[in-house]
Protein backbone atom coordinates (compact mmCIF):
# COMPACT_ATOMS: atom_id res chain seq x y z
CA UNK A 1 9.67 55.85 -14.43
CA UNK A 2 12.73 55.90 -12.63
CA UNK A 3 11.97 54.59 -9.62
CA UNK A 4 10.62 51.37 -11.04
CA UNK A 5 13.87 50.77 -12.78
CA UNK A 6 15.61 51.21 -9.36
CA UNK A 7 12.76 48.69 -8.21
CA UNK A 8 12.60 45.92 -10.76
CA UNK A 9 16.97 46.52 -10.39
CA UNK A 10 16.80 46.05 -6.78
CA UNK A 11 14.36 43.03 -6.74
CA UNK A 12 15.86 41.35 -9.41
CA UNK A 13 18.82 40.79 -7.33
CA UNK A 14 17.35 39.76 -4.43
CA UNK A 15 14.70 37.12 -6.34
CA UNK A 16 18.02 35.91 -7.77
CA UNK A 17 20.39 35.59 -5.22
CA UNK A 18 16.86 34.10 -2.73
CA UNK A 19 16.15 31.47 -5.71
CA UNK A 20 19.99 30.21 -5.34
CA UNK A 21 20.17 30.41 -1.73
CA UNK A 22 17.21 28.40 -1.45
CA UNK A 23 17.88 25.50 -4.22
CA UNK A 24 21.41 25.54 -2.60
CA UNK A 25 20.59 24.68 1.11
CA UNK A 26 17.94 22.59 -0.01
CA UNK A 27 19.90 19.98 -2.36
CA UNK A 28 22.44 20.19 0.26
CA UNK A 29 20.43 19.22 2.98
CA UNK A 30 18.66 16.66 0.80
CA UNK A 31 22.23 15.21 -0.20
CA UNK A 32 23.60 14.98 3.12
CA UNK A 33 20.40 12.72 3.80
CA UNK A 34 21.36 10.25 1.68
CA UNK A 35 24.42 10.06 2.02
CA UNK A 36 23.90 9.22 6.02
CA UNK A 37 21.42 6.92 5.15
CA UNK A 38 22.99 5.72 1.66
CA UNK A 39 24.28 1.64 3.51
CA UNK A 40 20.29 1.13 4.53
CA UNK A 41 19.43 1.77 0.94
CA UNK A 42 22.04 0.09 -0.68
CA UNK A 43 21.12 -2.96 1.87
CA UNK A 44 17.46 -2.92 0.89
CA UNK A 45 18.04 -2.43 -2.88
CA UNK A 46 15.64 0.64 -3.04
CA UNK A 47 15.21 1.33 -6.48
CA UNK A 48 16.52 5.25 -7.81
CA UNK A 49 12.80 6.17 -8.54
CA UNK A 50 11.67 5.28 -5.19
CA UNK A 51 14.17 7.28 -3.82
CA UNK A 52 13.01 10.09 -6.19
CA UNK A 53 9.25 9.92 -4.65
CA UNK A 54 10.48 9.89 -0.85
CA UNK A 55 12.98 13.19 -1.36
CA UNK A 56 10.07 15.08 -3.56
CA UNK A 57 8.06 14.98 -0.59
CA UNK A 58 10.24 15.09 2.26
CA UNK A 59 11.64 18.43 0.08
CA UNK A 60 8.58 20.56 0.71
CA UNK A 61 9.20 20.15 4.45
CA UNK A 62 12.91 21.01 4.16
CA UNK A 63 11.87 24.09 1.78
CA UNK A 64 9.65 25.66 4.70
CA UNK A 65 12.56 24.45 7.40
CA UNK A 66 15.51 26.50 5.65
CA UNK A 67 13.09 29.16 4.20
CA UNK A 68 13.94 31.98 7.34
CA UNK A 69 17.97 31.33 6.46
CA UNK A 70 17.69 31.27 2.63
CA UNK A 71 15.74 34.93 3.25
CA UNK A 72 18.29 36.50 5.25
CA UNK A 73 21.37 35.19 2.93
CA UNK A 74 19.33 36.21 -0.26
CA UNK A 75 18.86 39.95 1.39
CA UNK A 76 22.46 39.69 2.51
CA UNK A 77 24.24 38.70 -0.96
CA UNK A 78 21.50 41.01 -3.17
CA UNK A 79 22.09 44.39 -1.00
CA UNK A 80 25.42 43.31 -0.14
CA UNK A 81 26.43 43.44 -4.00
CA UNK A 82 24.79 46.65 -4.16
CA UNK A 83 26.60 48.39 -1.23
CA UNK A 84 30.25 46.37 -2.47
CA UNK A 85 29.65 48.49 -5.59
CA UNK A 86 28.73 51.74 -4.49
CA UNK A 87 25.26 51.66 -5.66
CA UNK A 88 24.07 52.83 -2.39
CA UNK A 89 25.98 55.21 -2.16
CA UNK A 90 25.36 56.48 -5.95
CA UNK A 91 21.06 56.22 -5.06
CA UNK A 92 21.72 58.00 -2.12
CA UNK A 93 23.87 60.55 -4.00
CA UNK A 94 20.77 61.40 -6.25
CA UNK A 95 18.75 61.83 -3.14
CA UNK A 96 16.93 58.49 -3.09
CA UNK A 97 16.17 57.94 0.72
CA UNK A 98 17.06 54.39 2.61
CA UNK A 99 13.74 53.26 3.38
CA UNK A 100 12.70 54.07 -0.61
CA UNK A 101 15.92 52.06 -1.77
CA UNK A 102 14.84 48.52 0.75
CA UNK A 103 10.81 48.89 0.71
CA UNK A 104 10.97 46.81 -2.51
CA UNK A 105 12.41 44.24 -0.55
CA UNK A 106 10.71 44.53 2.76
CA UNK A 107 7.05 44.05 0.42
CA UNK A 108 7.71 41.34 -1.51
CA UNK A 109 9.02 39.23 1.74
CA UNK A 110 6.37 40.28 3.36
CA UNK A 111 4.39 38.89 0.67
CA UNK A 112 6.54 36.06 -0.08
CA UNK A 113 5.97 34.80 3.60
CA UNK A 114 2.22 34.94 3.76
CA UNK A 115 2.94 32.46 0.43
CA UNK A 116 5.32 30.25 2.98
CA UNK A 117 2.36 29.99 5.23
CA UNK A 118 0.03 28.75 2.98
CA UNK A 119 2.56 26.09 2.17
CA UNK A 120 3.17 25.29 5.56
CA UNK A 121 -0.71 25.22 6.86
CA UNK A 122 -1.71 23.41 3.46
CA UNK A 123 0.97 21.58 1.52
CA UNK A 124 3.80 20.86 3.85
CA UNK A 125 0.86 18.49 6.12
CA UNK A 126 0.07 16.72 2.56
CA UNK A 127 3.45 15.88 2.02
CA UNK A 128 4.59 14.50 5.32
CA UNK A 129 1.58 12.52 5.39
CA UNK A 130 3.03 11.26 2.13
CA UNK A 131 6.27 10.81 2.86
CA UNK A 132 5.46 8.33 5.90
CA UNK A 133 3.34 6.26 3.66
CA UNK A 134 6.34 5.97 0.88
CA UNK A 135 8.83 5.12 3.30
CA UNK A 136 6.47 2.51 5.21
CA UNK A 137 5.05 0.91 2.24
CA UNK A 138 7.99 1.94 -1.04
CA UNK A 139 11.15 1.84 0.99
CA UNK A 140 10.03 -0.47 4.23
CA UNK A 141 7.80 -2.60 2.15
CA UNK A 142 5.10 -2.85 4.85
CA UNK A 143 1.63 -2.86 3.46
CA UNK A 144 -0.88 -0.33 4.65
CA UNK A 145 -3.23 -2.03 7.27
CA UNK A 146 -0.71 -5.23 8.02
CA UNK A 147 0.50 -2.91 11.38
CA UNK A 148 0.13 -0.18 13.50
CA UNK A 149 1.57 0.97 16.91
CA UNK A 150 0.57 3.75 19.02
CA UNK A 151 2.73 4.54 22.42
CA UNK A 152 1.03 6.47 25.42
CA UNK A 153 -2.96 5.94 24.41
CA UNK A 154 -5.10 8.67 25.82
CA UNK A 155 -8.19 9.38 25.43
CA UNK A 156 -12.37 9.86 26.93
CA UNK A 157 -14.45 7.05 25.37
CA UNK A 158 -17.87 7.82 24.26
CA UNK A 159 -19.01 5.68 27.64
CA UNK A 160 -17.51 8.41 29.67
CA UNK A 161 -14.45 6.21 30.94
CA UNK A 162 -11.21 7.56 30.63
CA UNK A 163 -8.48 5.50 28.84
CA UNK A 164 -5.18 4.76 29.59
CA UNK A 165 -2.78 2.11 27.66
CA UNK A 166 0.82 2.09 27.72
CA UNK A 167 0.89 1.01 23.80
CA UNK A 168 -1.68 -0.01 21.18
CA UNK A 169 0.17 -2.89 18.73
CA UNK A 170 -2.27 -3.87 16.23
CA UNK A 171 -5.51 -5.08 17.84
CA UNK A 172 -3.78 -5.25 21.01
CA UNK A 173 -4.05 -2.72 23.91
CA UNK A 174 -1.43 -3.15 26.56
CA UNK A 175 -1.19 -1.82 30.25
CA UNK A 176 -4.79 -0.69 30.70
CA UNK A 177 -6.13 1.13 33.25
CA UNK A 178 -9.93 2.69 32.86
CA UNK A 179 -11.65 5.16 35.22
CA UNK A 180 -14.92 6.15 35.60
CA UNK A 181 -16.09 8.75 37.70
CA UNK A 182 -19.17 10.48 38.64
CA UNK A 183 -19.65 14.12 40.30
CA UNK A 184 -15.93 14.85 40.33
CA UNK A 185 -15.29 11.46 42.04
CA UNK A 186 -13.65 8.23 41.07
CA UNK A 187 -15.84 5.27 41.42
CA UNK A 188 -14.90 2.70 39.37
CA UNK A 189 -11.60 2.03 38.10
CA UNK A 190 -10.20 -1.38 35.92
CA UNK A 191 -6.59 -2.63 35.23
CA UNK A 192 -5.70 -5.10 32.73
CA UNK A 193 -2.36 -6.60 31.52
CA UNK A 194 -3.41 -6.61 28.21
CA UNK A 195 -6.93 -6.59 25.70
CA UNK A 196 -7.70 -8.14 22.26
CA UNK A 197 -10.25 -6.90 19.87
CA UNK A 198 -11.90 -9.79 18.24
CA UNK A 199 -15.50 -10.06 17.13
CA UNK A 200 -16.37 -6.35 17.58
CA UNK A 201 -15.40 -6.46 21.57
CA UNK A 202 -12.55 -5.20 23.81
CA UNK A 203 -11.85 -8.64 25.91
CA UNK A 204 -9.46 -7.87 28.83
CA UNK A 205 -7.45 -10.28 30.00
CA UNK A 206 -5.81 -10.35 33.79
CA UNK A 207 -8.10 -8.24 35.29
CA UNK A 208 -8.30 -6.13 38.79
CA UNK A 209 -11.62 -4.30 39.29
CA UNK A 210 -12.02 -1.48 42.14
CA UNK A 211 -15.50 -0.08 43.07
CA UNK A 212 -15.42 2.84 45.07
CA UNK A 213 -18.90 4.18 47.00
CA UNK A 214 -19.78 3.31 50.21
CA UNK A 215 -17.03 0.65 50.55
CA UNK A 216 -14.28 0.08 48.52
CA UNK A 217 -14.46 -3.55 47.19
CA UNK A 218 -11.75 -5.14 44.95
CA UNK A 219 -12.28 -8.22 42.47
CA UNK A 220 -10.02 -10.20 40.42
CA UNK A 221 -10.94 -11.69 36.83
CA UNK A 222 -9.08 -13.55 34.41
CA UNK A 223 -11.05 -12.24 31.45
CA UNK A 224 -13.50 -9.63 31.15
CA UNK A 225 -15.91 -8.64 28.04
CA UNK A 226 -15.75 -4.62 28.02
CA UNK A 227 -18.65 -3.33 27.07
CA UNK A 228 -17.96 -0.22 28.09
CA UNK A 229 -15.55 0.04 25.33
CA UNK A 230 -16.84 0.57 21.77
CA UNK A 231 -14.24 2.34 20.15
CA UNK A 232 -12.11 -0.11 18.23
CA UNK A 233 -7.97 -0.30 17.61
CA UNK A 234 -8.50 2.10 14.61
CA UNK A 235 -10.92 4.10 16.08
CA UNK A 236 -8.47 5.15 18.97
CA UNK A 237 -5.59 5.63 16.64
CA UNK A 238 -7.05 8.01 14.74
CA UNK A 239 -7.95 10.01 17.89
CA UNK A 240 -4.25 10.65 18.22
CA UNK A 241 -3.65 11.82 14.62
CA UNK A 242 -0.16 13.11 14.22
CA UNK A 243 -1.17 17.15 13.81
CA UNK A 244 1.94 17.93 11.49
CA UNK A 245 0.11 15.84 8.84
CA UNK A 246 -2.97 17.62 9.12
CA UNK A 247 -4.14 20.28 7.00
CA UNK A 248 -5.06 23.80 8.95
CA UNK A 249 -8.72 23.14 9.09
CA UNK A 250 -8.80 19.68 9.49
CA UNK A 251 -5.85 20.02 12.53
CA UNK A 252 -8.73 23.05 13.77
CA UNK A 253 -11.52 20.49 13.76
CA UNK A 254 -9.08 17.94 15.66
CA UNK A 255 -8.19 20.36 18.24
CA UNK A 256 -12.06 20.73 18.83
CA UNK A 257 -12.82 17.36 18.90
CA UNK A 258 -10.09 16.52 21.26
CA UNK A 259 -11.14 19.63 23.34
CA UNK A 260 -14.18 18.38 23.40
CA UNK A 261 -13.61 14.92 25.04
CA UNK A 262 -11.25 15.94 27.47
CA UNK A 263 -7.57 15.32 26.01
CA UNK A 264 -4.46 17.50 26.22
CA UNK A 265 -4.25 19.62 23.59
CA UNK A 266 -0.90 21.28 23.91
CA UNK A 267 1.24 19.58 21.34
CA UNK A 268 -2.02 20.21 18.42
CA UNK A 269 -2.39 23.86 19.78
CA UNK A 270 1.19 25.19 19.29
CA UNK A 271 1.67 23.44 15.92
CA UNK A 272 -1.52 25.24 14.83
CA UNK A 273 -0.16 28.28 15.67
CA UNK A 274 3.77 27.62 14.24
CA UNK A 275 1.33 27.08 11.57
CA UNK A 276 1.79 30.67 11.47
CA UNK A 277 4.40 31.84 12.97
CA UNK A 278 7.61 30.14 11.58
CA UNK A 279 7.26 31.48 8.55
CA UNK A 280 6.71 35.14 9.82
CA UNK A 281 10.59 34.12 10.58
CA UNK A 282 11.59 34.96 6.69
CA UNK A 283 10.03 38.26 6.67
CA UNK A 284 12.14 39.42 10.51
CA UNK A 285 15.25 37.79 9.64
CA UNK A 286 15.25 39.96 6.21
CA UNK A 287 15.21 43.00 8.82
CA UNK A 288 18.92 41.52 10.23
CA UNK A 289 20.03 41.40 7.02
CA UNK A 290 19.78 44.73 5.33
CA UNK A 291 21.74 46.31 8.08
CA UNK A 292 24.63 43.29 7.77
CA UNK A 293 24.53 43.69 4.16
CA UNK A 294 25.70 47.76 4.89
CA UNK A 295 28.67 46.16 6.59
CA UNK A 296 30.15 44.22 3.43
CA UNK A 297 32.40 47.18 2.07
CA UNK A 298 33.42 48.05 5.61
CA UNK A 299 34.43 44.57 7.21
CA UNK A 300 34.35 42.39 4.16
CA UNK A 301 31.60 39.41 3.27
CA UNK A 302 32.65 36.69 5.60
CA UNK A 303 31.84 39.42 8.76
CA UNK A 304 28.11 39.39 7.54
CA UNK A 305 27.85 35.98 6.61
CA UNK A 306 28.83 34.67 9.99
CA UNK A 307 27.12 37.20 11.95
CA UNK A 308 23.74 36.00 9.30
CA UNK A 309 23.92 32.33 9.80
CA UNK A 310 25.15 32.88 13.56
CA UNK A 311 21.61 34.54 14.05
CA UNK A 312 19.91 32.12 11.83
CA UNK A 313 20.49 29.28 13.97
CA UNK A 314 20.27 30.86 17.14
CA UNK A 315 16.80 32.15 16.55
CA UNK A 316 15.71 28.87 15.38
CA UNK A 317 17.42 27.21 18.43
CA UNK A 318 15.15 29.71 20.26
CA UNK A 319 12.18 28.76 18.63
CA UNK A 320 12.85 24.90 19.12
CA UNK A 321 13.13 25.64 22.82
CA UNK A 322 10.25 27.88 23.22
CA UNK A 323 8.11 24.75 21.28
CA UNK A 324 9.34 22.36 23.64
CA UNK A 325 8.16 24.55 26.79
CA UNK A 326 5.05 24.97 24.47
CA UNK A 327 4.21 20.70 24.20
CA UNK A 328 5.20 20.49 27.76
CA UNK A 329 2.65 22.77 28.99
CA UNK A 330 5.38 25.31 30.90
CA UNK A 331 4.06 28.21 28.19
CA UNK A 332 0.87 28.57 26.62
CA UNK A 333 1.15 27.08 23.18
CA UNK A 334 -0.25 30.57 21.61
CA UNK A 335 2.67 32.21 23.70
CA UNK A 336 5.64 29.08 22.67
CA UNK A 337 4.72 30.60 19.18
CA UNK A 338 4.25 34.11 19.53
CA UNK A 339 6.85 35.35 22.01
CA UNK A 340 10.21 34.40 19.95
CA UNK A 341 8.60 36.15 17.10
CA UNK A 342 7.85 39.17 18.69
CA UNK A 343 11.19 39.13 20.42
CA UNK A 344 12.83 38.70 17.41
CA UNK A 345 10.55 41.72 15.45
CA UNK A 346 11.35 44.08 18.37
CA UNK A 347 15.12 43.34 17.86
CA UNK A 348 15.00 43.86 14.57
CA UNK A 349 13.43 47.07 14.30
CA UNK A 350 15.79 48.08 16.84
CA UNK A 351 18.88 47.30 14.83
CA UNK A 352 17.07 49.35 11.89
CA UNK A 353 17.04 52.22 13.66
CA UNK A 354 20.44 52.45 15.13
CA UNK A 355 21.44 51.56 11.67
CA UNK A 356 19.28 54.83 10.17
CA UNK A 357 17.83 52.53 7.09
């Protein structure tokens, strides 16, 4: 019976001082939004309620974003209270070990982070998606449908050419160049200044053709009907999906699909797999914590708290860096997502030992 008091006592701190720490950071960070962008609003006249609807959903991103740092300061201030106190010391007195005392604490973020990951693989896609479509259409007033733009178009057409466009703007591809090859070599290729889509067909305008087979031969055109194309303007922007607004089995199906027809991958791979991993972040960083939070009574609470959100940062600078290596193709995406995890587990059961917790 006693030892659930000492539980429910010990967790009740920590939900407590994890609830503030995360409304905190998040109105703060939500604040200092507006306030940077506060002239563009007041120069567009966005009403308060639209302004409501963009921050709900652009909160559930910043909730998953400051979730690793809210963790370690909630373990910080709730132990760090306890050890101020003495109540350590006191459980330890009546021969309550160290792991018994923070095993509460260590389960239920544990548990609270395989929560976090549902919200990132599941809600956190739903509300960027969202949040675009507010800002284009509430705060931009730009009607769905009137516009879209696409930069770097890539993709294998169901013909078996390979597409290149420096933008798509509207029904406008711009900068073409199509290859076709056949047994590993290249034996057709097409450039084009520019192509409209009208009346169901790709029409390319100031055209160079290059056959390649025996001879090369090389051909000029003003305008050329593609038939070889048959994907329209919205059927190759929604091969390049943006994979942060995708929920986990949909972005799984899109990885496939874009697998399947030849297109890089990288940048859909490793955010399927920070699907995962960034909030793992909440349950290692609470490992960092408990042995800063011994340190209050000793050096005082601005020691831990600097050392905390000195750590906080750095490991997510680390983790920015190692996804950038990841979406450049200089790691395996698996490996952009894994390693700084792993890294930072190793570390922290380190520190837990030297500590003796």
């Amino acid at each position: 019976m006693g030892d659930k008091i000492i539980e429910r006592y010990i967790l009740r701190d920590f939900f407590r001082a994890l609830l503030l720490a995360i409304v905190a950071i998040v109105i703060i960070y939500l604040i200092t939004d507006f306030f940077e962008r506060i002239g563009f609003y007041i120069d567009r006249k966005v009403p308060g309620r639209i302004l409501a609807g963009y921050y709900f959903f652009h909160s559930f991103y910043v909730l998953i974003l400051i979730a690793p740092l809210a963790f370690l300061l909630g373990v910080y201030f709730s132990l760090g209270r306890l050890t101020k106190n003495n109540e350590v010391l006191a459980m330890r007195g009546l021969g309550i070990s160290p792991f018994f005392i923070y095993r509460p604490v260590f389960l239920w973020a544990l548990l609270l982070s395989l929560g976090f990951t549902y919200i990132n693989a599941n809600v956190v896609p739903w509300a960027l998606h969202n949040k675009r479509v507010w800002w284009r259409e509430k705060i931009l007033k730009i009607g769905s449908g009137q516009a879209f733009f696409e930069r770097k178009v890539s993709m294998v057409l169901k013909s078996g050419w390979y597409l290149y466009a420096d933008r798509l703007l509207n029904r406008t591809l711009i900068g073409i160049d199509l290859i076709y090859m056949k047994d590993g070599k290249i034996r057709r290729r097409v450039y084009a200044k520019r192509g409209i889509f009208q009346d169901g067909k790709w029409v390319l305008k100031d055209v160079y053709i290059r056959s390649f087979g025996e001879g090369e031969r090389f051909e000029k055109r003003d305008e050329l009907v593609a038939e070889f194309i048959s994907e329209s303007p919205e059927d190759i922007l929604k091969k390049r999906q943006r994979p942060e607004e995708m929920g986990i089995l949909r972005l799984l199906n899109h990885i496939r699909e874009l697998s399947r027809r030849g297109q890089p991958v990288q940048r859909e791979k490793l955010e399927f797999y920070r699907r995962f991993s960034y909030p793992a972040l909440c349950f290692i960083l609470v490992l960092y914590g408990c042995p800063l939070a011994l340190e209050v009574k000793r050096k005082g609470l601005a020691f831990g708290l600097g050392w905390g959100l000195f750590l906080a940062f750095f490991f997510w600078g680390i983790v920015q860096l190692f996804s950038v290596l990841g979406e450049k193709g200089a790691v395996y995406p698996f490996l952009a997502a894994t390693l700084p995890n792993l890294a930072f587990l190793t570390g922290g059961i380190i520190l837990m030992w030297v500590r003796k917790m």
